[in-house]
Protein backbone atom coordinates (compact mmCIF):
# COMPACT_ATOMS: atom_id res chain seq x y z
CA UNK A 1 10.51 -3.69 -1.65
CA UNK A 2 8.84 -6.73 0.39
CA UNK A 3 10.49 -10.09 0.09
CA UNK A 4 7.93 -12.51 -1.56
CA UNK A 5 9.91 -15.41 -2.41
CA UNK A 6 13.37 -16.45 -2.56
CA UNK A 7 15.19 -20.01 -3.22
CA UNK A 8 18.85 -20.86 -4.09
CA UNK A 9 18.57 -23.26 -7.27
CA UNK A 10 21.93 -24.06 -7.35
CA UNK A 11 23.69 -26.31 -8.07
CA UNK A 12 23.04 -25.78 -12.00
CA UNK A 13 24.97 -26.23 -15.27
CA UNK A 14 26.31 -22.68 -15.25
CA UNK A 15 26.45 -21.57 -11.51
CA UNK A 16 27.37 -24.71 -8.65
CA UNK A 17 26.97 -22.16 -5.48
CA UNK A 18 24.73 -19.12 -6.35
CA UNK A 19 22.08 -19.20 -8.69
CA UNK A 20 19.26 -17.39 -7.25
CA UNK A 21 15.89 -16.17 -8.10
CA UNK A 22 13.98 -13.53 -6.19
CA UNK A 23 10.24 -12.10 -6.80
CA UNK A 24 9.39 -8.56 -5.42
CA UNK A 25 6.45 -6.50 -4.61
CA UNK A 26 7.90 -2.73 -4.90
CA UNK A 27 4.90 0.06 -3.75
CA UNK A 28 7.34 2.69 -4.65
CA UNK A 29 6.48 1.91 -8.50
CA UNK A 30 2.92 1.42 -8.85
CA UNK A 31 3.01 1.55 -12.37
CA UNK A 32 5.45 -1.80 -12.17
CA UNK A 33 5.30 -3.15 -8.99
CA UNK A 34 6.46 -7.10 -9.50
CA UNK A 35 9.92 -7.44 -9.65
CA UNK A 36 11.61 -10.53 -10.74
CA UNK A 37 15.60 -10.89 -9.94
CA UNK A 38 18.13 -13.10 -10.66
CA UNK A 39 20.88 -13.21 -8.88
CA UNK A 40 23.73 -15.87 -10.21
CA UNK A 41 27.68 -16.47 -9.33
CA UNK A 42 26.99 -14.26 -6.20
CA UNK A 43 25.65 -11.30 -7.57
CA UNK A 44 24.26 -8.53 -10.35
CA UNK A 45 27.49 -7.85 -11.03
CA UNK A 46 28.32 -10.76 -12.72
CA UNK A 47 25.09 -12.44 -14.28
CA UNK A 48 21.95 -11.88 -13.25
CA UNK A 49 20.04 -8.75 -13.02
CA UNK A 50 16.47 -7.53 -12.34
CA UNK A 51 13.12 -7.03 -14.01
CA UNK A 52 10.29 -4.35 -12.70
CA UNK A 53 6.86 -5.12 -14.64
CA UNK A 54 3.29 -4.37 -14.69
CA UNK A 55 0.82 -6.70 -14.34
CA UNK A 56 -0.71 -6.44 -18.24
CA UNK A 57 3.22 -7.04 -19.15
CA UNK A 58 3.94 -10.37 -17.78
CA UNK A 59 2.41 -12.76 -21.30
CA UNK A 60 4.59 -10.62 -23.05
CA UNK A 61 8.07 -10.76 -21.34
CA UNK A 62 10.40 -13.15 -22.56
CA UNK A 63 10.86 -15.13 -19.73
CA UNK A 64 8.57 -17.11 -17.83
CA UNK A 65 7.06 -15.36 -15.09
CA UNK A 66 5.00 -18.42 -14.23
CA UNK A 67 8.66 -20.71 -14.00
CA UNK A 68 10.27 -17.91 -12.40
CA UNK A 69 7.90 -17.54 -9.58
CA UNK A 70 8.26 -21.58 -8.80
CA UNK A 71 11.94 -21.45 -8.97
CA UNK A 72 11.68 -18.52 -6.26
CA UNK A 73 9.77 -20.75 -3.93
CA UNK A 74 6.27 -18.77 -4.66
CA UNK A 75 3.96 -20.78 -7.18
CA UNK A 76 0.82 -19.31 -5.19
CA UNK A 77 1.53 -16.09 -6.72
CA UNK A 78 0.96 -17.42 -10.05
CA UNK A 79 -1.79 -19.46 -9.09
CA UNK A 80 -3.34 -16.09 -7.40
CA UNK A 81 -3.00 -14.07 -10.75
CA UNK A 82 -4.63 -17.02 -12.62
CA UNK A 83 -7.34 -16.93 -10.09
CA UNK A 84 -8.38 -13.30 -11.23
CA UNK A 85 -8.17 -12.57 -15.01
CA UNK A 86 -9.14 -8.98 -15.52
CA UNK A 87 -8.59 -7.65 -11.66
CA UNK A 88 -6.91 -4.14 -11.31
CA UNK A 89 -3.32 -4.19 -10.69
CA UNK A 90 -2.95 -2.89 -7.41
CA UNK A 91 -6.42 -5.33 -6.36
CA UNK A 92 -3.75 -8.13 -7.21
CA UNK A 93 -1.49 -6.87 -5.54
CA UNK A 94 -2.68 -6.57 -2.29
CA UNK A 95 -4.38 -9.95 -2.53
CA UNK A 96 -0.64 -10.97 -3.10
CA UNK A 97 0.12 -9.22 0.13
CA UNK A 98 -2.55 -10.02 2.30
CA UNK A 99 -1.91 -13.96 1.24
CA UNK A 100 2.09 -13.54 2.04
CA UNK A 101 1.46 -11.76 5.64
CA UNK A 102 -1.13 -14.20 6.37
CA UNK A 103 2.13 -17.02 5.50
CA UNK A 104 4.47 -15.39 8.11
CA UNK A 105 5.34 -16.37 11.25
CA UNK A 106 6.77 -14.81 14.09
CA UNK A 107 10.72 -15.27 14.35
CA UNK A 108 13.18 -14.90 17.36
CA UNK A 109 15.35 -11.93 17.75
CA UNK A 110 18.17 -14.16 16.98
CA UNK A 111 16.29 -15.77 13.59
CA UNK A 112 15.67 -12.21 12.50
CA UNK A 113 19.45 -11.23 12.76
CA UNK A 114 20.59 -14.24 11.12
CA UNK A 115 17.96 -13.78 8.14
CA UNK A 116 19.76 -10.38 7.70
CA UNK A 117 23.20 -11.68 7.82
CA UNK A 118 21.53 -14.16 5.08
CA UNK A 119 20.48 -10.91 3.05
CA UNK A 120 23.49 -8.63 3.44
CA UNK A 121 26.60 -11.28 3.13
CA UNK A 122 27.42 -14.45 0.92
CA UNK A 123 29.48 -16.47 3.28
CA UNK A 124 30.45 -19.08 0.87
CA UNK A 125 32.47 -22.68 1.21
CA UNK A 126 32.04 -25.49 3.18
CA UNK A 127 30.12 -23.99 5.93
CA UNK A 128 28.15 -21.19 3.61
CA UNK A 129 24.39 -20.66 3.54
């Protein structure tokens, strides 16, 4: 899966560490490549949780995609998929793709390892992330 946005809302009503919302491109499932994740009270386990959807599903899912993506930091993506009504899937897609790539910028060794501490542990307290 490639890493399209990610922000920490928190502090909210429910959650005043960890309340955090994710959006995913997954190749591996064509058929429902954008995945939208929640991730609240420091994990799946207890709230939160994940949705894989297709393009021609995202009017019809409950939630708000289009909220969803700004709370994860990535508006654009919304504003791309507005841009094109009635593009193929996988078109949108990589125009998803080519816009995020075209957003990063190169990182340190030591940035890189402290983005994947970031990913792997929740350090939380006074000094957590």
């Amino acid at each position: 899966m490639i890493e399209i946005g990610r922000r920490n809302i928190a502090p909210t009503s429910q959650h005043p560490f960890h309340d955090v919302y994710l959006f995913h491109i997954d190749l591996s499932r064509p058929a429902t490549p954008f995945c939208f994740e929640q991730s609240m009270g420091g994990g799946h386990m207890e709230h939160g949780g994940a949705r894989f959807l297709a393009l021609a599903e995202l009017d019809a899912w409950p939630g708000d995609w289009r909220e969803h993506l700004r709370k994860a930091g990535c508006a654009w993506v919304a504003e791309l998929i507005d841009a094109y009504p009635g593009v193929e899937q996988m078109t949108v897609v990589a125009l998803i793709l080519q816009r995020h790539s075209a957003n990063a910028k190169p990182v340190s060794r030591l940035q890189a390892i402290g983005r994947w501490f970031r990913r792997h542990f929740y350090i939380g307290g006074r000094y957590g992330l």
